[in-house]
PDB file of N, CA and C in Angstrom:
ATOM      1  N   UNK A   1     111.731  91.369 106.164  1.00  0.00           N
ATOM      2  CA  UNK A   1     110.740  91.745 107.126  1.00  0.00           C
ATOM      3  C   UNK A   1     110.753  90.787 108.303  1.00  0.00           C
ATOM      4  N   UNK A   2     110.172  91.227 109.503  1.00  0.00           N
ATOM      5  CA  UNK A   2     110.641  90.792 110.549  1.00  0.00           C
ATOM      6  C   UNK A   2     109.268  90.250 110.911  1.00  0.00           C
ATOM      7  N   UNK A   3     108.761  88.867 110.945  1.00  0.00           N
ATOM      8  CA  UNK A   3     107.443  88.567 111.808  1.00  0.00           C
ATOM      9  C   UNK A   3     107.381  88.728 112.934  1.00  0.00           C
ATOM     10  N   UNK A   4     106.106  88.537 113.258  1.00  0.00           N
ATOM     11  CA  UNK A   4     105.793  88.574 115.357  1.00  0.00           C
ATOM     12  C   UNK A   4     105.430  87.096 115.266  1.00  0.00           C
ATOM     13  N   UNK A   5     106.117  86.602 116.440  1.00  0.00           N
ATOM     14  CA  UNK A   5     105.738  85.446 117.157  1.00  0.00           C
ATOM     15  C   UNK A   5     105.751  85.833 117.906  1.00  0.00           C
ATOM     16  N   UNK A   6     103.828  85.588 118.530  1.00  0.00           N
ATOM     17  CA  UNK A   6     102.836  86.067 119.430  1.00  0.00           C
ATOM     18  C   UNK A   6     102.794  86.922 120.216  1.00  0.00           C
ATOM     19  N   UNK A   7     103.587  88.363 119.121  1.00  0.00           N
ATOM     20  CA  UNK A   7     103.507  89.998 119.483  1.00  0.00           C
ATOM     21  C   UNK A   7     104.302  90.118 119.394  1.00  0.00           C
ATOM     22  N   UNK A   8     105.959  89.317 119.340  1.00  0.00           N
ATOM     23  CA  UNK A   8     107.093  90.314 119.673  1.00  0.00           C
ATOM     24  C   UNK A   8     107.914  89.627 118.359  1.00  0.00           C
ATOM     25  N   UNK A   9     108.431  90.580 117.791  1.00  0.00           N
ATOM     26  CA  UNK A   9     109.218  90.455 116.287  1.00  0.00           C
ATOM     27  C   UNK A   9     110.430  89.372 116.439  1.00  0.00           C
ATOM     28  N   UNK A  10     110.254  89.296 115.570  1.00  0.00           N
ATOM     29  CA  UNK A  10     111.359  87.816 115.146  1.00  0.00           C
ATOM     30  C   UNK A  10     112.522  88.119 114.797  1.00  0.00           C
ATOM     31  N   UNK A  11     113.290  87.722 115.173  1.00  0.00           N
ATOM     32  CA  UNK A  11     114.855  88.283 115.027  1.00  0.00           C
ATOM     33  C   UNK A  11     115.978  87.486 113.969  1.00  0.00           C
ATOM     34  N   UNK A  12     116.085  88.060 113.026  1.00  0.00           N
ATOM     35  CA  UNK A  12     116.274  87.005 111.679  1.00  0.00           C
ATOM     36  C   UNK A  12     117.457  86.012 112.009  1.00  0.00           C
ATOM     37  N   UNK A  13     117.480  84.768 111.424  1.00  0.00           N
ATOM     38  CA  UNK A  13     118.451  83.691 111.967  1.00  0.00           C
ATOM     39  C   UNK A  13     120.001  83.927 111.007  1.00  0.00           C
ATOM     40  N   UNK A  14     120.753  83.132 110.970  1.00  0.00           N
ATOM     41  CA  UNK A  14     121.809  82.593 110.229  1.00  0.00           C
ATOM     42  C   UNK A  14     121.099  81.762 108.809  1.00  0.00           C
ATOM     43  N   UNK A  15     121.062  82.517 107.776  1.00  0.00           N
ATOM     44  CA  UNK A  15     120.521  81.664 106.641  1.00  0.00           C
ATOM     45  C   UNK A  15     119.434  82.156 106.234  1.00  0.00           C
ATOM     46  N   UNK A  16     118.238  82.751 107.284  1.00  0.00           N
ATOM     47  CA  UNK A  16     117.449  83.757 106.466  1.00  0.00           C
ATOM     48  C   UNK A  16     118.086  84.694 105.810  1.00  0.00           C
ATOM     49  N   UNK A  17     116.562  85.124 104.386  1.00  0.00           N
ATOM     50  CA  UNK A  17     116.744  85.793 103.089  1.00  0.00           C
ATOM     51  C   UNK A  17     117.169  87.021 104.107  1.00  0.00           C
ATOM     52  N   UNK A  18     116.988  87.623 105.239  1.00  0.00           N
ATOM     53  CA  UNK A  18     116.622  89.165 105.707  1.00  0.00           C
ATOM     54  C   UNK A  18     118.148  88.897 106.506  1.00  0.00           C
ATOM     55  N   UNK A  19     118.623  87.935 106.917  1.00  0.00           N
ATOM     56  CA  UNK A  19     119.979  88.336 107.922  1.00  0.00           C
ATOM     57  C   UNK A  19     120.950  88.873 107.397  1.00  0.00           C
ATOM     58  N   UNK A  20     121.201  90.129 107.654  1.00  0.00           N
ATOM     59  CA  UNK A  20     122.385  90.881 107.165  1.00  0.00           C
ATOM     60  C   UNK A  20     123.512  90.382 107.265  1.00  0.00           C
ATOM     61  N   UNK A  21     124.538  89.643 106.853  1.00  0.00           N
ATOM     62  CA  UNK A  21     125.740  88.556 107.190  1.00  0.00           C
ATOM     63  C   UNK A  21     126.625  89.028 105.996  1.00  0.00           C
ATOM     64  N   UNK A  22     126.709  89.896 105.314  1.00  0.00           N
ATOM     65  CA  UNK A  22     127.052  90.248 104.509  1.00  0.00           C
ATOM     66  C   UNK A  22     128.215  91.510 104.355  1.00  0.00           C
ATOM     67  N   UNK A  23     129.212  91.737 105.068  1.00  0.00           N
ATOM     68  CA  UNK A  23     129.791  93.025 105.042  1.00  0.00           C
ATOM     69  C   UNK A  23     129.277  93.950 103.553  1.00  0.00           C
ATOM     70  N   UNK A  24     130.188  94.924 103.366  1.00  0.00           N
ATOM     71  CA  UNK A  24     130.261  95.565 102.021  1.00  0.00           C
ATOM     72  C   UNK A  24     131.161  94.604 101.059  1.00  0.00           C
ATOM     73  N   UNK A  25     132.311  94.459 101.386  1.00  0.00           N
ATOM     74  CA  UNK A  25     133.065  94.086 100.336  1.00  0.00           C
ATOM     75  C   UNK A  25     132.704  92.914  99.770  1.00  0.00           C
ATOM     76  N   UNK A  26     132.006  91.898 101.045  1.00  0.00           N
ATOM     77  CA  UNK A  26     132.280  90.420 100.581  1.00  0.00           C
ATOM     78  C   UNK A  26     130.617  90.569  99.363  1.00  0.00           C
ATOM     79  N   UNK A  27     129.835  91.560 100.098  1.00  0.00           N
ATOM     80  CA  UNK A  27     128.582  92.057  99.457  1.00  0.00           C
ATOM     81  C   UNK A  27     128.606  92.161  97.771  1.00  0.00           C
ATOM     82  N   UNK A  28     129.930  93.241  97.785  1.00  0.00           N
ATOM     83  CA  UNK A  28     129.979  93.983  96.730  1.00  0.00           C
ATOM     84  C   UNK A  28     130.390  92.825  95.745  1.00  0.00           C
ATOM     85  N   UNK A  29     131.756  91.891  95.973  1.00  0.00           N
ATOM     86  CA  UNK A  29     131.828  90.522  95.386  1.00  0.00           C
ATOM     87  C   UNK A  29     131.685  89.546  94.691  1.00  0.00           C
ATOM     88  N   UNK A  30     130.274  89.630  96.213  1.00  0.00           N
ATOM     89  CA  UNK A  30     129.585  88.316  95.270  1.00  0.00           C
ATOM     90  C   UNK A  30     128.257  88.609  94.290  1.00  0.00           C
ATOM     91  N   UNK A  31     128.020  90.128  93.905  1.00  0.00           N
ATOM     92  CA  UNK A  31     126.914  90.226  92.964  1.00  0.00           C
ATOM     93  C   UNK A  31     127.926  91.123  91.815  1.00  0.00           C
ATOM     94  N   UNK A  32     129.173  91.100  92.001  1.00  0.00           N
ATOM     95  CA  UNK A  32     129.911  91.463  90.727  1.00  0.00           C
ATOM     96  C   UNK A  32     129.920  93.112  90.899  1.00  0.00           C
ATOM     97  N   UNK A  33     129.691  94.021  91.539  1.00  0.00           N
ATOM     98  CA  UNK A  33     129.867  95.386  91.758  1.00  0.00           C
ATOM     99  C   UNK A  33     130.696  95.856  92.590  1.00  0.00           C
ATOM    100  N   UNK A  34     130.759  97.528  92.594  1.00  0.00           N
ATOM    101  CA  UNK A  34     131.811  98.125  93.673  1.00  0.00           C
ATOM    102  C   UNK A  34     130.777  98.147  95.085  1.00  0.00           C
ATOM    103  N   UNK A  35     131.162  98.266  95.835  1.00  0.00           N
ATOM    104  CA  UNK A  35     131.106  99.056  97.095  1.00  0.00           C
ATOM    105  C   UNK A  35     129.880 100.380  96.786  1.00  0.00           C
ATOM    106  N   UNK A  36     130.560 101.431  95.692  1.00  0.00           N
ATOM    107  CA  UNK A  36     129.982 102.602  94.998  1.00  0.00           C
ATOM    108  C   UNK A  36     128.582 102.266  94.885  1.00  0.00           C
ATOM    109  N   UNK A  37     128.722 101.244  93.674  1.00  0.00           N
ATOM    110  CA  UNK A  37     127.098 100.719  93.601  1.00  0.00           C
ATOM    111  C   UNK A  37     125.975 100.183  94.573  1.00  0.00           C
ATOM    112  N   UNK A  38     126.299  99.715  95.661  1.00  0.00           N
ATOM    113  CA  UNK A  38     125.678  99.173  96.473  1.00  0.00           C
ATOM    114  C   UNK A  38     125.215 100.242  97.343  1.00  0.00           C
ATOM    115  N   UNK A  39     126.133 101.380  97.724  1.00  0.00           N
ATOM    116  CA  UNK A  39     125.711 103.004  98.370  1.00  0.00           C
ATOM    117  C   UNK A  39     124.716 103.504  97.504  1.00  0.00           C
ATOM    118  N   UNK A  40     125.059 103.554  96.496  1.00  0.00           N
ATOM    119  CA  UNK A  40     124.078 103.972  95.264  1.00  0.00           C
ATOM    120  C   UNK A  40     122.482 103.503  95.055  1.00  0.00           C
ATOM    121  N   UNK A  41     122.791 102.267  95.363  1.00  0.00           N
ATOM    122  CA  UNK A  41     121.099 101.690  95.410  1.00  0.00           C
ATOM    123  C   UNK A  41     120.563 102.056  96.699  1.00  0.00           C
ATOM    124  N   UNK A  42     121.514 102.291  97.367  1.00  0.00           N
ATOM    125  CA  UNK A  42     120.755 102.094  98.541  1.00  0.00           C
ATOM    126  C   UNK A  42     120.333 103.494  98.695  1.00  0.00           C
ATOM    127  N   UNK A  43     121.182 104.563  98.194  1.00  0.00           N
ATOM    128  CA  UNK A  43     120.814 106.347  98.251  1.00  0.00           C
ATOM    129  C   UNK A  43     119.709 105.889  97.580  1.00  0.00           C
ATOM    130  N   UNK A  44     119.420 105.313  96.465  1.00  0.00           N
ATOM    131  CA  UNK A  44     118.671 105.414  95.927  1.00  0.00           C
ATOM    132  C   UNK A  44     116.744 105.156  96.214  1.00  0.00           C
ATOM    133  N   UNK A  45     117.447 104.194  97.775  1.00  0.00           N
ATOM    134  CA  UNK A  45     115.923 103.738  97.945  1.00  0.00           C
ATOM    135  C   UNK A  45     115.511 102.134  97.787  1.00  0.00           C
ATOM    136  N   UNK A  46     116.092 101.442  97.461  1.00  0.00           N
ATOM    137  CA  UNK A  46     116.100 100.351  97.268  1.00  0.00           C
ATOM    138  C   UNK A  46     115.885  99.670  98.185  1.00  0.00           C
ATOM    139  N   UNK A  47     117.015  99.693  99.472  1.00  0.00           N
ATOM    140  CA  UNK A  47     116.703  99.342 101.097  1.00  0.00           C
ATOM    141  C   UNK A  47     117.617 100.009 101.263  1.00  0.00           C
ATOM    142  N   UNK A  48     117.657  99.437 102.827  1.00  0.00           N
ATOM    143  CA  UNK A  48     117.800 100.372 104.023  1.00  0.00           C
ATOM    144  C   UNK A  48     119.209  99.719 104.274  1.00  0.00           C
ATOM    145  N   UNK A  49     120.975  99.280 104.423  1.00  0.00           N
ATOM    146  CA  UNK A  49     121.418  98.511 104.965  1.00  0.00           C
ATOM    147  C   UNK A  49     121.601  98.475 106.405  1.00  0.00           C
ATOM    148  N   UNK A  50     121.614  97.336 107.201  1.00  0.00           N
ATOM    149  CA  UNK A  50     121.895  97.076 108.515  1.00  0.00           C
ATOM    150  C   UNK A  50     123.025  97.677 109.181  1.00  0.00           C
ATOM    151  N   UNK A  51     122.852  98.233 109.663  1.00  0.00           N
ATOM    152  CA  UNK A  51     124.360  98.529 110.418  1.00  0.00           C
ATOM    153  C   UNK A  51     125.523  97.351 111.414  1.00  0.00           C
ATOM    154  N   UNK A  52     126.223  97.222 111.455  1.00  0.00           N
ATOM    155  CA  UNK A  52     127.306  96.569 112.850  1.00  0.00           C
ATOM    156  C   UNK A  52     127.093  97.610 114.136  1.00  0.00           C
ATOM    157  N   UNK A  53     127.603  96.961 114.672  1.00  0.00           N
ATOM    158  CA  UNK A  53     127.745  97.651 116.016  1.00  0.00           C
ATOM    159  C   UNK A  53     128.401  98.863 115.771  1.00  0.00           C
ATOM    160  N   UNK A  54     129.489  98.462 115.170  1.00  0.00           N
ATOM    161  CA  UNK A  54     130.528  99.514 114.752  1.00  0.00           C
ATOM    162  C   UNK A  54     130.075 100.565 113.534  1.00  0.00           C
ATOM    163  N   UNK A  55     129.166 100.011 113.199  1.00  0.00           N
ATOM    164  CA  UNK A  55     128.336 101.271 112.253  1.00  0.00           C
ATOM    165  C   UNK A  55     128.956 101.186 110.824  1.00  0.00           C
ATOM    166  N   UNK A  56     129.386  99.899 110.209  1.00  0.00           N
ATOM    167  CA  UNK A  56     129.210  99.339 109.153  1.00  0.00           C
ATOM    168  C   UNK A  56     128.117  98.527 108.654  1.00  0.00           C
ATOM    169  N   UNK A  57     128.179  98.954 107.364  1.00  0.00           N
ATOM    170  CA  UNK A  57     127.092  98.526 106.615  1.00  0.00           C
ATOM    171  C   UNK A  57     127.470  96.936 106.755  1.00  0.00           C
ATOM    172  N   UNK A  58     125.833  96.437 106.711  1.00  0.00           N
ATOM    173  CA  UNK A  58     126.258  94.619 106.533  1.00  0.00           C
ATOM    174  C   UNK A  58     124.566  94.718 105.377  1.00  0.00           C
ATOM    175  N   UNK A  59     124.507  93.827 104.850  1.00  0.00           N
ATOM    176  CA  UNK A  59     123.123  93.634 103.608  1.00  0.00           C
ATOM    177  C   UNK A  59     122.883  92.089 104.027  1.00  0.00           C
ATOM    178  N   UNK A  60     122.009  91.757 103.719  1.00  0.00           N
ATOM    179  CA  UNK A  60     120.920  90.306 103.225  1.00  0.00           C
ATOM    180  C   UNK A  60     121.238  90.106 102.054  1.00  0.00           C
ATOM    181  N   UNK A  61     120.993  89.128 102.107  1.00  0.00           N
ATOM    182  CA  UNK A  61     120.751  87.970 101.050  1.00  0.00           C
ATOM    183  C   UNK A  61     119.571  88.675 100.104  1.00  0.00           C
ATOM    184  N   UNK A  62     118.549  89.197 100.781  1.00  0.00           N
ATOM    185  CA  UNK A  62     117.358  89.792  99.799  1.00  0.00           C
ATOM    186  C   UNK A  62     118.126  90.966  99.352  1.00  0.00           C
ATOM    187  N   UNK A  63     118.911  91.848 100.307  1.00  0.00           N
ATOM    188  CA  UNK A  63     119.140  93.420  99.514  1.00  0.00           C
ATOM    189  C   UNK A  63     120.055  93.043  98.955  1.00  0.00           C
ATOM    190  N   UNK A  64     121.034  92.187  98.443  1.00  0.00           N
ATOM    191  CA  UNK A  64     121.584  91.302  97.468  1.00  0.00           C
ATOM    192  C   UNK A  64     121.282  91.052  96.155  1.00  0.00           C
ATOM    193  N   UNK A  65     119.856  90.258  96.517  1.00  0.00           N
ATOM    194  CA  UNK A  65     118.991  89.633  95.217  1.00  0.00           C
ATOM    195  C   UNK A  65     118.581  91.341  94.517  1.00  0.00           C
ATOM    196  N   UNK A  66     118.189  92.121  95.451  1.00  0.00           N
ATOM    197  CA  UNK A  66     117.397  93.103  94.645  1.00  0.00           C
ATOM    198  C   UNK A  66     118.232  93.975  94.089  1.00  0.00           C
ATOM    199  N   UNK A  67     120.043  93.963  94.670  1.00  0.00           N
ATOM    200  CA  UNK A  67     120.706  94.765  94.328  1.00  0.00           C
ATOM    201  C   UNK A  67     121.193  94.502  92.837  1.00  0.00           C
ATOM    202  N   UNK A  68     121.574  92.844  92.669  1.00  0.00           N
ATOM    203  CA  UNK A  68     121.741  91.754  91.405  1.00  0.00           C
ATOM    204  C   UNK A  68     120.880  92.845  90.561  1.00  0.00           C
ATOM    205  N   UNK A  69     119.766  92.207  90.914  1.00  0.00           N
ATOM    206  CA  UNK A  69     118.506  92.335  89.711  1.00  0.00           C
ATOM    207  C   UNK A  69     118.462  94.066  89.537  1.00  0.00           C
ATOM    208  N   UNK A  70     118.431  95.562  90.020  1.00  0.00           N
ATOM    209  CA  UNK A  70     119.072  96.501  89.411  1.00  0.00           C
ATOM    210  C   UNK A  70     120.249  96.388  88.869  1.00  0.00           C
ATOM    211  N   UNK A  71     121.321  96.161  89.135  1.00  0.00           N
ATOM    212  CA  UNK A  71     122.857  95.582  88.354  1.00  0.00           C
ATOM    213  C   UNK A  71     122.387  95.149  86.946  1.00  0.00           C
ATOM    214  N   UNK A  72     121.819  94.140  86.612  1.00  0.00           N
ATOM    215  CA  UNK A  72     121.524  94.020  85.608  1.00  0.00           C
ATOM    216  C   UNK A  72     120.651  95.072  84.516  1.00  0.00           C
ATOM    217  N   UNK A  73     119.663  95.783  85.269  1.00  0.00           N
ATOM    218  CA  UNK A  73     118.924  96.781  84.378  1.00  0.00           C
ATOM    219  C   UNK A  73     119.765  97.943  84.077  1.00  0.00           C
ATOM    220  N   UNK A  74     120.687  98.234  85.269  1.00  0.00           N
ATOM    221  CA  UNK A  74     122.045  99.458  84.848  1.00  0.00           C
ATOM    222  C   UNK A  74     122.411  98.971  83.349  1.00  0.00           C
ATOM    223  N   UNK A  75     123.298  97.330  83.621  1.00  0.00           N
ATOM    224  CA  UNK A  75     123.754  96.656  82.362  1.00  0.00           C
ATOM    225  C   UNK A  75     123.452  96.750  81.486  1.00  0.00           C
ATOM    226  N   UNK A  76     122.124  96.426  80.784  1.00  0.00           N
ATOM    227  CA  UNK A  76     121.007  96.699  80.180  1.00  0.00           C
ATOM    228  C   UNK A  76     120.733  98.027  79.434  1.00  0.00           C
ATOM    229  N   UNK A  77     121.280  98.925  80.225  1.00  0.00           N
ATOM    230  CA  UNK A  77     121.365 100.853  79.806  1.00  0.00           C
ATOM    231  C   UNK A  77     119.900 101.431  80.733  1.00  0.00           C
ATOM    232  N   UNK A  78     119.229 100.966  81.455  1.00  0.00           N
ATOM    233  CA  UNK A  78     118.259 101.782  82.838  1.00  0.00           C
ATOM    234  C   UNK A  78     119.291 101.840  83.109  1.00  0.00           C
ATOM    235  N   UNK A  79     118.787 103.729  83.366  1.00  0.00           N
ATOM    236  CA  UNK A  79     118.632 104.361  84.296  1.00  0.00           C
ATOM    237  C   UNK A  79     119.738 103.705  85.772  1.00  0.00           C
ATOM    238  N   UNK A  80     119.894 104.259  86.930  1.00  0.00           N
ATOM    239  CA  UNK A  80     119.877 104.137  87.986  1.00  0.00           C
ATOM    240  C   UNK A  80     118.770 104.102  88.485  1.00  0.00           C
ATOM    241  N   UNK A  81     118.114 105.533  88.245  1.00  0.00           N
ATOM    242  CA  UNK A  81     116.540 105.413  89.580  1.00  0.00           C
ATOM    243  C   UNK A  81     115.321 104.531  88.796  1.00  0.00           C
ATOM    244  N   UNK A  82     115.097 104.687  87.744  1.00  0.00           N
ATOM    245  CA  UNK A  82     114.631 103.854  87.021  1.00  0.00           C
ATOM    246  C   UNK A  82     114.898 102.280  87.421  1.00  0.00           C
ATOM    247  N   UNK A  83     115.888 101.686  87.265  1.00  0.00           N
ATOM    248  CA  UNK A  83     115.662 100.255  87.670  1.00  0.00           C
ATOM    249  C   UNK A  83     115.724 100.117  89.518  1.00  0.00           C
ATOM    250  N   UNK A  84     116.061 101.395  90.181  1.00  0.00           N
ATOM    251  CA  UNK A  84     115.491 101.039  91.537  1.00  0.00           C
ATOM    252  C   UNK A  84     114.047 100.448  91.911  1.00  0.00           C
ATOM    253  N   UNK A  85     113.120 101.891  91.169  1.00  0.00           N
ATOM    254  CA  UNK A  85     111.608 101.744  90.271  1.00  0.00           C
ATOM    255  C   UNK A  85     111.162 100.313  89.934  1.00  0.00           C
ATOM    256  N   UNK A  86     111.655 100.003  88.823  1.00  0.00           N
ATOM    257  CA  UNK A  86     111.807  98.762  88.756  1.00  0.00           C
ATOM    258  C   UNK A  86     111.533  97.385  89.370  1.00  0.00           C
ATOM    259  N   UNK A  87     112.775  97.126  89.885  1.00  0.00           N
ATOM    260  CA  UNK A  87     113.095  96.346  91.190  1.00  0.00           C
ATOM    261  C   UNK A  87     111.932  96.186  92.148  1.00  0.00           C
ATOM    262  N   UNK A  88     111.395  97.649  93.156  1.00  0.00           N
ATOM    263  CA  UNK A  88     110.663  98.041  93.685  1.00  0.00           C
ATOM    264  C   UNK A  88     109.206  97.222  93.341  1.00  0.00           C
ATOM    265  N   UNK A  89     108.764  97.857  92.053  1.00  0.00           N
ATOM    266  CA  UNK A  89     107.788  97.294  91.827  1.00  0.00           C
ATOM    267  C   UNK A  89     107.555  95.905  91.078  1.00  0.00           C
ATOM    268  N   UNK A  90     109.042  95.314  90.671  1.00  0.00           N
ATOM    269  CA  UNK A  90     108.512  94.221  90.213  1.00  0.00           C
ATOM    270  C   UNK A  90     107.871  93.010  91.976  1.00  0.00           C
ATOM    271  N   UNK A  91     108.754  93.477  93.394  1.00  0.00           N
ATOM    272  CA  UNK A  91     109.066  92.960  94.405  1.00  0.00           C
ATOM    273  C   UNK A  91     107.936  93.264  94.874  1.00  0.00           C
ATOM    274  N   UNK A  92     106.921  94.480  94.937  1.00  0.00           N
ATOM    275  CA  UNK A  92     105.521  94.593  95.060  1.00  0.00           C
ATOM    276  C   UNK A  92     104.789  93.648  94.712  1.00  0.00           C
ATOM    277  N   UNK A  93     104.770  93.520  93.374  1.00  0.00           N
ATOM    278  CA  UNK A  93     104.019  92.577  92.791  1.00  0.00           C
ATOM    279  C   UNK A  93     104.100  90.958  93.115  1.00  0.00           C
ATOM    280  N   UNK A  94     105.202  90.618  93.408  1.00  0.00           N
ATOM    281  CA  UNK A  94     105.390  89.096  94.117  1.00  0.00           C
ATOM    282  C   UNK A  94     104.557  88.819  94.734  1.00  0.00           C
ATOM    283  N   UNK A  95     104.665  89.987  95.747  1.00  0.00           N
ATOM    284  CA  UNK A  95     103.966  89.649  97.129  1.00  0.00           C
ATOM    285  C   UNK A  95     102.468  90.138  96.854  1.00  0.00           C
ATOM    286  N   UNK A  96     102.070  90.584  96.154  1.00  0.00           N
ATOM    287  CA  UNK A  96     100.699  90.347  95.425  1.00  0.00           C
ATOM    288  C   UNK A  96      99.990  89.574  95.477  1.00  0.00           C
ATOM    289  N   UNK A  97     101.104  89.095  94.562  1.00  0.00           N
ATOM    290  CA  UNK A  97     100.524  87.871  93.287  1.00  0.00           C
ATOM    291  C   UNK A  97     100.787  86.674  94.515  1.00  0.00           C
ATOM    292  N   UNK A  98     101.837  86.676  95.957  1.00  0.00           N
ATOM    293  CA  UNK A  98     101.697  85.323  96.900  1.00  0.00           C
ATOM    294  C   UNK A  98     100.601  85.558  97.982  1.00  0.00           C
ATOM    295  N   UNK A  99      99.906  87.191  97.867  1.00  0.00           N
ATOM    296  CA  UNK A  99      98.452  87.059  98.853  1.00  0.00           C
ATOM    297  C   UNK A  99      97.785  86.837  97.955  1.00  0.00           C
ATOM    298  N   UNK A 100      97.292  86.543  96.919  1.00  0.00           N
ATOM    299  CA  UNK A 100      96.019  85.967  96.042  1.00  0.00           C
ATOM    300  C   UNK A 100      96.766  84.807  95.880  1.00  0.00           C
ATOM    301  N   UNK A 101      97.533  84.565  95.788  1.00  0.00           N
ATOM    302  CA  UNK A 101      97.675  82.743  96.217  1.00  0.00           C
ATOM    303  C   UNK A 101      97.266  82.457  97.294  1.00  0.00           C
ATOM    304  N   UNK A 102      97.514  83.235  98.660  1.00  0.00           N
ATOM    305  CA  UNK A 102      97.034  82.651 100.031  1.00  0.00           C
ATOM    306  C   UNK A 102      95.470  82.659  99.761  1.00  0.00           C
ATOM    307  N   UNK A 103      94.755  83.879  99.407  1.00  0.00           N
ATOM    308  CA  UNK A 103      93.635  83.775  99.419  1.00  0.00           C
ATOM    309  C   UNK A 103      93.207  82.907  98.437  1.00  0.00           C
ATOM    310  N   UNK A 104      93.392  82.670  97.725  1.00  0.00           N
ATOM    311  CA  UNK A 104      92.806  81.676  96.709  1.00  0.00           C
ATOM    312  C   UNK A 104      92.450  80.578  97.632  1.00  0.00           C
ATOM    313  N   UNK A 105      93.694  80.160  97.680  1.00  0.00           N
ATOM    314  CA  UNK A 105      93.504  78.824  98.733  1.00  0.00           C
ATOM    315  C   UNK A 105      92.774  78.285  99.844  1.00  0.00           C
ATOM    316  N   UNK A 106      92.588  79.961 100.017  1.00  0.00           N
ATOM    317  CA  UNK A 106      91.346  79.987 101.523  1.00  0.00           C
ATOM    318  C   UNK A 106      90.155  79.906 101.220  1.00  0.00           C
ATOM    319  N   UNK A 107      90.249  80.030  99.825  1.00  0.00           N
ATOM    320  CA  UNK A 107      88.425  80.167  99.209  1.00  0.00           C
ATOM    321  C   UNK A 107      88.378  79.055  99.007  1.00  0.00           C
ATOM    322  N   UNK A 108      89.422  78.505  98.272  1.00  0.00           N
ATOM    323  CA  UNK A 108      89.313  77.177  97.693  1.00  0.00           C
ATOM    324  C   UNK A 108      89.241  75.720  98.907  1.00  0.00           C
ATOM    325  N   UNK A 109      89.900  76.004  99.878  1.00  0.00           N
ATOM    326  CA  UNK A 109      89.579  75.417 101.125  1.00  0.00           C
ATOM    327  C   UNK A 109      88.045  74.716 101.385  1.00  0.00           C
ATOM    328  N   UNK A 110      88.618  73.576 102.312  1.00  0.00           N
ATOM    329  CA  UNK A 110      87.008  73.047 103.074  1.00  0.00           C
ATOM    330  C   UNK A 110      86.510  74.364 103.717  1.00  0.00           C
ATOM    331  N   UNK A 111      85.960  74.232 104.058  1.00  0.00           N
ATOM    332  CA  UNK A 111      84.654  75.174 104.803  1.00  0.00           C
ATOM    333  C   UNK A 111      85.058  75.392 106.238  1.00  0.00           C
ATOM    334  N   UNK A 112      85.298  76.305 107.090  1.00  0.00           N
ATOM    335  CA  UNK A 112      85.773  76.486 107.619  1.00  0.00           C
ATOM    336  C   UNK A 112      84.347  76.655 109.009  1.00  0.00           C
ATOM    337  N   UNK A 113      84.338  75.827 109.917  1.00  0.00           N
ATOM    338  CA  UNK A 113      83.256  75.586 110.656  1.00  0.00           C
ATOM    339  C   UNK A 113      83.556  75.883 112.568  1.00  0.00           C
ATOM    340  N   UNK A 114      82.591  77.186 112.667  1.00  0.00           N
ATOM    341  CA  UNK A 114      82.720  77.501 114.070  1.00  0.00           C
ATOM    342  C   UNK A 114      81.922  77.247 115.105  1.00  0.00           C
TER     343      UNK A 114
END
């Protein structure tokens, strides 16, 4: 995901989780799958991949991690759409469970005085 600094979206760096730097192959590689599989998650819904200029697929580091972590539930015997499912909602829940951490903290905070 792309933040705003002060209205206008942030454009992911070299080394962020979101920068697509990733062709297909070198993609497919380094999480141990084909090419096939990585189209597959992605028909599936999983994410979206980035395009090149040239209108090749490039992935993140995150659609990576999330592609790994279905790879393994295939392994496992899930489903395809099932561990998209999965994936999906275990990655919901993170970010949950890291806004009731923010808020916690805000409650738990000094007092906030205007």
């Amino acid at each position: 995901m792309n933040e705003t600094t002060q209205g206008r979206p942030r454009t992911p760096a070299l080394g962020d989780a979101d920068f697509p730097g990733y062709a297909m192959g070198t993609a497919a590689q380094a999480i141990g799958v084909t090419p096939a599989f990585l189209r597959a998650v992605e028909t599936a819904g999983l994410f979206q991949s980035h395009r090149s200029g040239g209108g090749h697929r490039r992935y993140s580091r995150d659609d990576l991690e999330r592609a790994d972590r279905a790879r393994h539930l295939v392994d496992g015997g899930v489903r395809l759409d099932a561990a998209v499912r999965i994936v999906e909602l275990e990655y919901q829940l993170a970010a949950a469970n890291a806004m009731i951490d923010i808020l916690r903290r805000r409650l738990d905070g000094p007092p906030v005085h205007g």
